[in-house]
PDB file of N, CA and C in Angstrom:
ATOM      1  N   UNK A   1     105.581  46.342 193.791  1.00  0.00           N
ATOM      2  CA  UNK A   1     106.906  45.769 193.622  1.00  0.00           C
ATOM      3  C   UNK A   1     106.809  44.304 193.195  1.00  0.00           C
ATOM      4  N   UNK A   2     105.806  43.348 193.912  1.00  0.00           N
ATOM      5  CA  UNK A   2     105.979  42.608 193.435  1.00  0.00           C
ATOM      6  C   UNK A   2     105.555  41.992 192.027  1.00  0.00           C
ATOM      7  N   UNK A   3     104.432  43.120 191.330  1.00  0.00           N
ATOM      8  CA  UNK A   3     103.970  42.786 190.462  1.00  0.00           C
ATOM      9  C   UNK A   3     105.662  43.158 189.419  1.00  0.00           C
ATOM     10  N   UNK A   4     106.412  44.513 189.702  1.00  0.00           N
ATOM     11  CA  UNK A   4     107.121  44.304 188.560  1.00  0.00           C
ATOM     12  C   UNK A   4     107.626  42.844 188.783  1.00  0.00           C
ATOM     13  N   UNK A   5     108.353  42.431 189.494  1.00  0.00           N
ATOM     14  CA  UNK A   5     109.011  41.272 189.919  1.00  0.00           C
ATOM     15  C   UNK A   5     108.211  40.280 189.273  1.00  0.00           C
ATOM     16  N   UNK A   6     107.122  39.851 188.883  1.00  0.00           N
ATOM     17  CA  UNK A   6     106.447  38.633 188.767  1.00  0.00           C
ATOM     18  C   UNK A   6     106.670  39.606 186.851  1.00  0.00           C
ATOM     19  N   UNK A   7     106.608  40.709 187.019  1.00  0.00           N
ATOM     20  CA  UNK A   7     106.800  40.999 184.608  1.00  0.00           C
ATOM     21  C   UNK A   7     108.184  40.626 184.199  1.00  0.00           C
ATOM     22  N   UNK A   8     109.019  41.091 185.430  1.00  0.00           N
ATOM     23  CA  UNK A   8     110.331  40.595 185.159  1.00  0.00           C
ATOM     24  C   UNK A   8     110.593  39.124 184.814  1.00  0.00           C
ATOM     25  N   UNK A   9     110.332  38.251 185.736  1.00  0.00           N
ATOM     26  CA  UNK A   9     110.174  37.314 185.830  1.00  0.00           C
ATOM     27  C   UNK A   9     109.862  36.302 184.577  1.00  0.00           C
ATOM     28  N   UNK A  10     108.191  36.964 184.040  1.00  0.00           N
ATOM     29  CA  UNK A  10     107.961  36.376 182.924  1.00  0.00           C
ATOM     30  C   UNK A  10     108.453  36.714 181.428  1.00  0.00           C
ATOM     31  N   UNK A  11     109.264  37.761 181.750  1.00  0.00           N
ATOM     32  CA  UNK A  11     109.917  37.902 180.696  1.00  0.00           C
ATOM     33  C   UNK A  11     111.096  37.322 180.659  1.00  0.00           C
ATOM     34  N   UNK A  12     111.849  36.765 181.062  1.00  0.00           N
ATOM     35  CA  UNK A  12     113.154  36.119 181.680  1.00  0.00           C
ATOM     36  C   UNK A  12     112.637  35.172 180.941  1.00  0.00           C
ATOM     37  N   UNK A  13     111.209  34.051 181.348  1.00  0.00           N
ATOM     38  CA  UNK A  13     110.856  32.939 181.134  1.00  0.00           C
ATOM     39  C   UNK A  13     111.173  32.973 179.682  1.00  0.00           C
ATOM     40  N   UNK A  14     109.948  34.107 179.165  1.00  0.00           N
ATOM     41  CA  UNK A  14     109.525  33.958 177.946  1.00  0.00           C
ATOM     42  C   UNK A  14     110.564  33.880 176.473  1.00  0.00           C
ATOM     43  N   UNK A  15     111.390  34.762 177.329  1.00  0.00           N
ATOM     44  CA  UNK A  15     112.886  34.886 176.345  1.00  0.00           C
ATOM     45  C   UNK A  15     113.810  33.954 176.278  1.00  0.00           C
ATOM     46  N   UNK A  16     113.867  32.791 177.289  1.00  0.00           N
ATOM     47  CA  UNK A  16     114.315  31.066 177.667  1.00  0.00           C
ATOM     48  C   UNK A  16     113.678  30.471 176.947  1.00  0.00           C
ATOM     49  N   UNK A  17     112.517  30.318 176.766  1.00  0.00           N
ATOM     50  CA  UNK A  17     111.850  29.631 176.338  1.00  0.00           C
ATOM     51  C   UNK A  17     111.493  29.711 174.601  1.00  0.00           C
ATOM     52  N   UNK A  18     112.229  31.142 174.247  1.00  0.00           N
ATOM     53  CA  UNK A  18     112.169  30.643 172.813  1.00  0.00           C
ATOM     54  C   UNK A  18     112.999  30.390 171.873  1.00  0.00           C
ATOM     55  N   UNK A  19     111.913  29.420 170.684  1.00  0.00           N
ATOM     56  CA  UNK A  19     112.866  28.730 170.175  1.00  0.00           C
ATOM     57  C   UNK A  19     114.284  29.521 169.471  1.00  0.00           C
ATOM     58  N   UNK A  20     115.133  29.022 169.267  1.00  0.00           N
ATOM     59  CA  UNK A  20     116.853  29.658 168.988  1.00  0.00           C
ATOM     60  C   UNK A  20     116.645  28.634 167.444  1.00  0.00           C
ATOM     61  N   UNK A  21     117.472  29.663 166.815  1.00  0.00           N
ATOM     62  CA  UNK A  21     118.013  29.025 165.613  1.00  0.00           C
ATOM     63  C   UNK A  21     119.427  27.766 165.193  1.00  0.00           C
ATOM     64  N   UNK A  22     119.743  27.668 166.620  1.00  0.00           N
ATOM     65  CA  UNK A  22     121.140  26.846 166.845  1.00  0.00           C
ATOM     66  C   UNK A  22     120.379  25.454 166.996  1.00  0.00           C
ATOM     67  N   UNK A  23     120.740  24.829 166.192  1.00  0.00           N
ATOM     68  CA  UNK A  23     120.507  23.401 165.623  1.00  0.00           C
ATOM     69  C   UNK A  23     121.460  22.459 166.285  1.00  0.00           C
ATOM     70  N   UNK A  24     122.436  22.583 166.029  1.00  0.00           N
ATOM     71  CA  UNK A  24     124.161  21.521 166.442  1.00  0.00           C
ATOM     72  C   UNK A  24     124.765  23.053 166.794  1.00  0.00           C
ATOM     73  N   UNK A  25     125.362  22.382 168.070  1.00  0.00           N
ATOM     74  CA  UNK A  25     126.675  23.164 168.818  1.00  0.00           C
ATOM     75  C   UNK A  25     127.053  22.706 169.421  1.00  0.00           C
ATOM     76  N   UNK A  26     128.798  22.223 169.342  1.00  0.00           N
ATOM     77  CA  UNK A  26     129.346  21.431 169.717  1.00  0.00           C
ATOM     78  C   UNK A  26     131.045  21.351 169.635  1.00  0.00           C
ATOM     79  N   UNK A  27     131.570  21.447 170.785  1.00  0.00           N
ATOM     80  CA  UNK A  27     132.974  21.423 170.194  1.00  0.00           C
ATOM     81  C   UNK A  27     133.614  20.960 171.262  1.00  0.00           C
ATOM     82  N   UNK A  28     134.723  19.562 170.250  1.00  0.00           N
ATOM     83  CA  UNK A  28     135.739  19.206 171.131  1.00  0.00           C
ATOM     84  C   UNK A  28     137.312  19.405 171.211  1.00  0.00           C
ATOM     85  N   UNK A  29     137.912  18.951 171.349  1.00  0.00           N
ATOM     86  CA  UNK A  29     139.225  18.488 171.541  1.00  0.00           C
ATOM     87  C   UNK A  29     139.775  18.808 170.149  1.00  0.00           C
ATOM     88  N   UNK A  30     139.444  18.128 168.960  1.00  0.00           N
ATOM     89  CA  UNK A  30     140.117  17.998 167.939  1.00  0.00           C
ATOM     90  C   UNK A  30     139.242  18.582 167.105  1.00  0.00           C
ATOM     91  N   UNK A  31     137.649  19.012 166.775  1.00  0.00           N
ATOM     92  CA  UNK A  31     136.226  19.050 166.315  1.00  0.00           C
ATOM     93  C   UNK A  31     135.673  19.999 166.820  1.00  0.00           C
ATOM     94  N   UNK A  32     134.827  20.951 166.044  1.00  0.00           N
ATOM     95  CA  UNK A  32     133.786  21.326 166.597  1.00  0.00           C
ATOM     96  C   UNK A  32     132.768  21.546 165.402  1.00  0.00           C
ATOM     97  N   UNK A  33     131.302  22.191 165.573  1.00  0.00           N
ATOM     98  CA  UNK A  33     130.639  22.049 164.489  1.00  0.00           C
ATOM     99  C   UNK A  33     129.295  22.694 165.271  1.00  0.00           C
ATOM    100  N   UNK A  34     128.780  23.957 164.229  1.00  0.00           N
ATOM    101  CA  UNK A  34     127.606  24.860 164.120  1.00  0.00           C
ATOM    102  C   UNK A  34     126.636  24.456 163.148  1.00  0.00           C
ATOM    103  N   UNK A  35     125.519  24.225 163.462  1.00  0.00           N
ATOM    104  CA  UNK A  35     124.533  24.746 162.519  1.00  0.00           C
ATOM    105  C   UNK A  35     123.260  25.073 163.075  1.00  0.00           C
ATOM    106  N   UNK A  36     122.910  26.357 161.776  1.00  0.00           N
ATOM    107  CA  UNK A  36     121.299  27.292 162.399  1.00  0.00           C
ATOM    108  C   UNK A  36     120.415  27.296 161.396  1.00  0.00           C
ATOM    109  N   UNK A  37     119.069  27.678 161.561  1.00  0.00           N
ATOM    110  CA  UNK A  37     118.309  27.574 160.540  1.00  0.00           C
ATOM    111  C   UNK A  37     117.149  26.805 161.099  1.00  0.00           C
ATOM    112  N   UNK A  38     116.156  26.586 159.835  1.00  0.00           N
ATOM    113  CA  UNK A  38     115.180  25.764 160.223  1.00  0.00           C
ATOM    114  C   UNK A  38     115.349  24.209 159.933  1.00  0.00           C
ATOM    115  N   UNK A  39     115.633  23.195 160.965  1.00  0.00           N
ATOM    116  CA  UNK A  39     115.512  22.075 160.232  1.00  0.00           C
ATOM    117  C   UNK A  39     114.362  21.245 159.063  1.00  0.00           C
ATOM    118  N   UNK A  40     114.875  20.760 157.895  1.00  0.00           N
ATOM    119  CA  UNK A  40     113.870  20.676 156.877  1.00  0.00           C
ATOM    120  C   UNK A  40     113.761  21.679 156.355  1.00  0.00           C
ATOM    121  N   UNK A  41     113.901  22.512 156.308  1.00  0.00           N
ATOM    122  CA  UNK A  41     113.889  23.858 155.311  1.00  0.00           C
ATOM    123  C   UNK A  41     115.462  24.438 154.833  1.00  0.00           C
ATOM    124  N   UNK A  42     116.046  24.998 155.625  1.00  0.00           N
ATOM    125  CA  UNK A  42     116.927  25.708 155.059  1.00  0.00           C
ATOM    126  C   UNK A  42     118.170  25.567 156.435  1.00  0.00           C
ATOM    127  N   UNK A  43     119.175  25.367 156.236  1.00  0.00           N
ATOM    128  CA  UNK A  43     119.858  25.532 157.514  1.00  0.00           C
ATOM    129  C   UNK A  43     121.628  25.678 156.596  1.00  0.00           C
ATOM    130  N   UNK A  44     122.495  26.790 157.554  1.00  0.00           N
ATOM    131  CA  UNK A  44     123.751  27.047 157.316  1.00  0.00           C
ATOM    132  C   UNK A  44     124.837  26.503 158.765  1.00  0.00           C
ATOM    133  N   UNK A  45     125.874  25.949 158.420  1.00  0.00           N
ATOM    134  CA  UNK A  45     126.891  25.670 159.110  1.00  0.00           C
ATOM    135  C   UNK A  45     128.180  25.558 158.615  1.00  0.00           C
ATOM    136  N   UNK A  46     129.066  24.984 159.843  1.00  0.00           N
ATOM    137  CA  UNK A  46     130.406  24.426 159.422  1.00  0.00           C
ATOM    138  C   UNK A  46     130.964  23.413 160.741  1.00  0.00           C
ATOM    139  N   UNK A  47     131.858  23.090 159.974  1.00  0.00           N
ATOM    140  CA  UNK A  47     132.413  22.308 160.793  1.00  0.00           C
ATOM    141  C   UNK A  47     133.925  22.563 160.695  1.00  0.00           C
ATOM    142  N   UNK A  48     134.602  22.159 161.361  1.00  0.00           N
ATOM    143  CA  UNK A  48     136.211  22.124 161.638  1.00  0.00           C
ATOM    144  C   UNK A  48     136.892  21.190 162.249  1.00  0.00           C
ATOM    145  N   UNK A  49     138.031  20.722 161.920  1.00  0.00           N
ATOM    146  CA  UNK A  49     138.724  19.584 162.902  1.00  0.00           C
ATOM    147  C   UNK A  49     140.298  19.866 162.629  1.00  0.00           C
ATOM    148  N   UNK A  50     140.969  19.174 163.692  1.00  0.00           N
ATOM    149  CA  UNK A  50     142.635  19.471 163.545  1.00  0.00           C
ATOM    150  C   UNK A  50     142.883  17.875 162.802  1.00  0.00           C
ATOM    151  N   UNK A  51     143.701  17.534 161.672  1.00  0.00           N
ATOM    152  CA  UNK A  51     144.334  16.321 161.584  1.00  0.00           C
ATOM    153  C   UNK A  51     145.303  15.854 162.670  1.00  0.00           C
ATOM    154  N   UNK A  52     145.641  14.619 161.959  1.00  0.00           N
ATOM    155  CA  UNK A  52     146.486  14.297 163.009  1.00  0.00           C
ATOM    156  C   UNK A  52     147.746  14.840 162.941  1.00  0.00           C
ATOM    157  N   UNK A  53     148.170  15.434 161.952  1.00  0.00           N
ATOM    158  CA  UNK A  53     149.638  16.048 161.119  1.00  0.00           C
ATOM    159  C   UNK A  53     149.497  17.930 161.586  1.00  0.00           C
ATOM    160  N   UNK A  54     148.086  17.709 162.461  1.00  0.00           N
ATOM    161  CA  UNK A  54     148.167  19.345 163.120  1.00  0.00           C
ATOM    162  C   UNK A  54     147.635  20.332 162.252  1.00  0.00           C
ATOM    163  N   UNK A  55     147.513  20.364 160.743  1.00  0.00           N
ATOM    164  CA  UNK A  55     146.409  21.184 160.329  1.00  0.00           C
ATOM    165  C   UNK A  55     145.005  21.395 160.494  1.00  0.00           C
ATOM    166  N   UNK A  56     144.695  22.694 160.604  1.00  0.00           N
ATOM    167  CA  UNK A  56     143.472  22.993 160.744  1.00  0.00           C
ATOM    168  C   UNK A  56     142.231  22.528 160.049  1.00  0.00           C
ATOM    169  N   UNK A  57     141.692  22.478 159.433  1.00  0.00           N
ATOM    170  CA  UNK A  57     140.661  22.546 158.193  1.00  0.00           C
ATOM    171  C   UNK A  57     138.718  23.066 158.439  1.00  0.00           C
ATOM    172  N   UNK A  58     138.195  23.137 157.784  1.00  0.00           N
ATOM    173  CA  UNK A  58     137.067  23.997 158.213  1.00  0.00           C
ATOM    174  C   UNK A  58     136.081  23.914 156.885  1.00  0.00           C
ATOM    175  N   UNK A  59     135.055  23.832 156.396  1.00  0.00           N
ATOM    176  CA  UNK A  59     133.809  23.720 155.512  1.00  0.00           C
ATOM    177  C   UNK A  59     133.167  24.095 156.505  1.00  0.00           C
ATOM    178  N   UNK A  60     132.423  25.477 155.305  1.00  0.00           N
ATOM    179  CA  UNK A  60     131.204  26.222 155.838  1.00  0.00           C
ATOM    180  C   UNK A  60     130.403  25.377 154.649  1.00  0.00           C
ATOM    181  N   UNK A  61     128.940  25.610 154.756  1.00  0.00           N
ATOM    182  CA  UNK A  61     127.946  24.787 153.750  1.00  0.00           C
ATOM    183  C   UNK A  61     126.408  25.548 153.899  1.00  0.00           C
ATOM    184  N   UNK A  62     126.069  25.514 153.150  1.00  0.00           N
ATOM    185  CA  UNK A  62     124.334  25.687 152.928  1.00  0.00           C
ATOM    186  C   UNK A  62     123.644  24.507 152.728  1.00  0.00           C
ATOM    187  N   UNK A  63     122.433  24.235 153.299  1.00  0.00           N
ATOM    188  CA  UNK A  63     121.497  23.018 152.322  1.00  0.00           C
ATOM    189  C   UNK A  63     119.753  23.539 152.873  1.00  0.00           C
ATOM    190  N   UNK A  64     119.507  23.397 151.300  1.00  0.00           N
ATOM    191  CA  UNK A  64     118.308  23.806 151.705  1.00  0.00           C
ATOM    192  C   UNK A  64     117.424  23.403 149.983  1.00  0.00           C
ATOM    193  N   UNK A  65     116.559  23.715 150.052  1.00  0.00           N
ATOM    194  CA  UNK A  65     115.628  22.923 149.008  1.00  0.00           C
ATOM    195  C   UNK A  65     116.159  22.933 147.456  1.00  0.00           C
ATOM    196  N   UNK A  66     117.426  23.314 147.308  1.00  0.00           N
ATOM    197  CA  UNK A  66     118.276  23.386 146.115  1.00  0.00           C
ATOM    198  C   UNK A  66     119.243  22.283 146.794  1.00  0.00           C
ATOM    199  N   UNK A  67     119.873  21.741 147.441  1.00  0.00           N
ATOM    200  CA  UNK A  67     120.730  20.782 147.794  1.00  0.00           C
ATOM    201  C   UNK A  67     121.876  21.333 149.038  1.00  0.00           C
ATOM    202  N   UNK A  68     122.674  20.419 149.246  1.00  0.00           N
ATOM    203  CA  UNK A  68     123.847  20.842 149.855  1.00  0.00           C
ATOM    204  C   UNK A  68     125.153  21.575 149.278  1.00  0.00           C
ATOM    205  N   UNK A  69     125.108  22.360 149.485  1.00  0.00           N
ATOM    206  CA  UNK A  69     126.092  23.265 148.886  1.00  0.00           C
ATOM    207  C   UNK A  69     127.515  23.366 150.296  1.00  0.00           C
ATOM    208  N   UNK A  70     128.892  23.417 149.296  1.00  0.00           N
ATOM    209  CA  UNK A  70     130.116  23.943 150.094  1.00  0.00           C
ATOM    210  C   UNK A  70     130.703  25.226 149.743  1.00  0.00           C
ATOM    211  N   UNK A  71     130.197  26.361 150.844  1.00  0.00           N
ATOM    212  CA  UNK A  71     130.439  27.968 150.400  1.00  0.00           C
ATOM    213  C   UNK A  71     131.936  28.098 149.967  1.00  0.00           C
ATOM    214  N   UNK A  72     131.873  27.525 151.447  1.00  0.00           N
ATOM    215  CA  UNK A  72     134.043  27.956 151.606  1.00  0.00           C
ATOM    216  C   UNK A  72     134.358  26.701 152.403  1.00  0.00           C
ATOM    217  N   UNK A  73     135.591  26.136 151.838  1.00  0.00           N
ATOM    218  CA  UNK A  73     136.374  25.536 152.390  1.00  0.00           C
ATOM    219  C   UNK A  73     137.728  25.179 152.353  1.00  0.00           C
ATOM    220  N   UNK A  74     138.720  24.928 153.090  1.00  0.00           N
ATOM    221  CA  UNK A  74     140.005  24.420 152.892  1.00  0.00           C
ATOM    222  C   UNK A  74     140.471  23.656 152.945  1.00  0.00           C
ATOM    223  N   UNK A  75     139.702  22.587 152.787  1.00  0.00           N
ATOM    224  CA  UNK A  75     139.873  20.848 152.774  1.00  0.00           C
ATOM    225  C   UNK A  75     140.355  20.607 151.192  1.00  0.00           C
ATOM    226  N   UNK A  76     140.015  21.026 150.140  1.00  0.00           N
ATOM    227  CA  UNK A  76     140.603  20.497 149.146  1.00  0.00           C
ATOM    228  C   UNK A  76     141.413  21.925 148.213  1.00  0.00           C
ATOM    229  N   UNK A  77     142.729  21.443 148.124  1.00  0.00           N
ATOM    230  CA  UNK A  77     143.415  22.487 147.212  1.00  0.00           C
ATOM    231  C   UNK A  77     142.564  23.228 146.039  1.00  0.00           C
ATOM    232  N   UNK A  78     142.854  24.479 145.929  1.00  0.00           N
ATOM    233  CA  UNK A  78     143.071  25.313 144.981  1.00  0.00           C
ATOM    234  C   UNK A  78     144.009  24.896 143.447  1.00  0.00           C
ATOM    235  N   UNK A  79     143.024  24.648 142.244  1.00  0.00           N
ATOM    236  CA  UNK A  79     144.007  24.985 141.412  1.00  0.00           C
ATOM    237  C   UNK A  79     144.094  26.306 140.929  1.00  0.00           C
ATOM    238  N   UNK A  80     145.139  27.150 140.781  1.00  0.00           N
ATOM    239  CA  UNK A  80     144.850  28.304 139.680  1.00  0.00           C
ATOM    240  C   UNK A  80     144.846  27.607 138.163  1.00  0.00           C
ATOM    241  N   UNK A  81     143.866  28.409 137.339  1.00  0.00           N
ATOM    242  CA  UNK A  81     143.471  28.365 136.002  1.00  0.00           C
ATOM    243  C   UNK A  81     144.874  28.298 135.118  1.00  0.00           C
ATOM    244  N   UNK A  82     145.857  28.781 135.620  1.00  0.00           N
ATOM    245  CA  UNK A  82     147.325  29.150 134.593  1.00  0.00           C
ATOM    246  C   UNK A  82     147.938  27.627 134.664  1.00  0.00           C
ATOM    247  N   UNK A  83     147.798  26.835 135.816  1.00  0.00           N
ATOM    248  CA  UNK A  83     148.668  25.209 136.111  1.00  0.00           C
ATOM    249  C   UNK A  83     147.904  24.405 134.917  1.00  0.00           C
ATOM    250  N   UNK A  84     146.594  24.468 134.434  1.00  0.00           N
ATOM    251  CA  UNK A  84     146.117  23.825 134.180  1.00  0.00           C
ATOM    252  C   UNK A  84     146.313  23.432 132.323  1.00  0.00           C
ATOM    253  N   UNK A  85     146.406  21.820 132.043  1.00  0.00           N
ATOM    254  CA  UNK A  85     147.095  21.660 130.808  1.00  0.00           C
ATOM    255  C   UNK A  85     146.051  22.012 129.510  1.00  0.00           C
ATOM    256  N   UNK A  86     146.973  22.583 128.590  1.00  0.00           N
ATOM    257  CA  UNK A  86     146.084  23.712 127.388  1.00  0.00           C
ATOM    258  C   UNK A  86     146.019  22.206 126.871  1.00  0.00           C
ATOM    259  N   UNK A  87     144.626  22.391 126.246  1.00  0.00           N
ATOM    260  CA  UNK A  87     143.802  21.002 125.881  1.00  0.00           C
ATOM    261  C   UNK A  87     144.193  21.110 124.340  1.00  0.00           C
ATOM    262  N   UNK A  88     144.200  19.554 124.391  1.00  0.00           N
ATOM    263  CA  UNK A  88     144.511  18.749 123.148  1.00  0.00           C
ATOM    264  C   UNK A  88     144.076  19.627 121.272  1.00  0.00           C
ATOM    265  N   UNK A  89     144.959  19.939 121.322  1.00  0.00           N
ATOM    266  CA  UNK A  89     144.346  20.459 119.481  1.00  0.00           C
ATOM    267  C   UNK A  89     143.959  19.397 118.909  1.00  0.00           C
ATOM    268  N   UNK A  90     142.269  19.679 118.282  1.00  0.00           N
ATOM    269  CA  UNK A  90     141.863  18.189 117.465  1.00  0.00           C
ATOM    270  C   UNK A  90     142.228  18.210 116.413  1.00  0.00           C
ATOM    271  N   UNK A  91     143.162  18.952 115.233  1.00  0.00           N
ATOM    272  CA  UNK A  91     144.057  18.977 114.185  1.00  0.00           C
ATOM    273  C   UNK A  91     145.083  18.247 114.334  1.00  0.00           C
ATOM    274  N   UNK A  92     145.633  17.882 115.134  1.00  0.00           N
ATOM    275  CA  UNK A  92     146.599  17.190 115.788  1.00  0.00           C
ATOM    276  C   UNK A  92     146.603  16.007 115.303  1.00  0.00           C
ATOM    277  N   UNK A  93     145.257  15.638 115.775  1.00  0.00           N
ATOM    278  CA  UNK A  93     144.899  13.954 115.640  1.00  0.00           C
ATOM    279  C   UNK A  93     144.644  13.553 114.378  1.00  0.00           C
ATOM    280  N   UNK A  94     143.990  14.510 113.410  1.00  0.00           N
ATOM    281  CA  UNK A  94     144.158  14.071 111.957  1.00  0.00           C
ATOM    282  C   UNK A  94     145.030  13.989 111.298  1.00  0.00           C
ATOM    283  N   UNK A  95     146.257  14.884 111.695  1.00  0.00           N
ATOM    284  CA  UNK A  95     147.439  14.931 110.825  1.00  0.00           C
ATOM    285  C   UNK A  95     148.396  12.679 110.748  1.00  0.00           C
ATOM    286  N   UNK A  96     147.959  12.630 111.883  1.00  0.00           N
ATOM    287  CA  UNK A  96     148.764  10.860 111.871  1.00  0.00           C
ATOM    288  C   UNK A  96     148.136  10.031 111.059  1.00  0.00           C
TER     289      UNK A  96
END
């Protein structure tokens, strides 16, 4: 008995004791913010915070030996392609 007790045991340890992929974890009041991965190599997160005007907002991101990348986020508007102004005809400019 007591030997299971002492396998139990070290397996408890052994599974505490290893390393986790959670880098930053952390969340407050207004904030919180994940990231996993290997530091120096490759690591994915996000972060989130409430403004002061009560919206949410949130950036997920990658960075890793290609740069920092922003997957998804809702911090900066959306344009659709249709708002956007049909560019200058260069015939235009010769006719004056």
């Amino acid at each position: 008995m007591k030997f299971i007790l002492l396998i139990a045991l070290g397996l408890v340890a052994l599974a505490a004791a290893r390393p986790s992929d959670d880098i930053v974890d952390f969340e407050l009041d207004d904030h919180e913010q994940e990231q996993e991965g290997q530091p120096g190599r490759a690591v994915q997160g996000e972060y989130s915070w409430t403004a002061p005007d009560g919206n949410e907002y949130y950036v997920k991101y990658e960075a890793d030996r290609f740069g920092y990348r922003v997957v998804e986020d809702n911090v900066v508007p959306r344009v659709p392609d249709a708002d956007l102004p049909e560019p200058a005809d260069e015939d235009d400019e010769d006719d004056n």
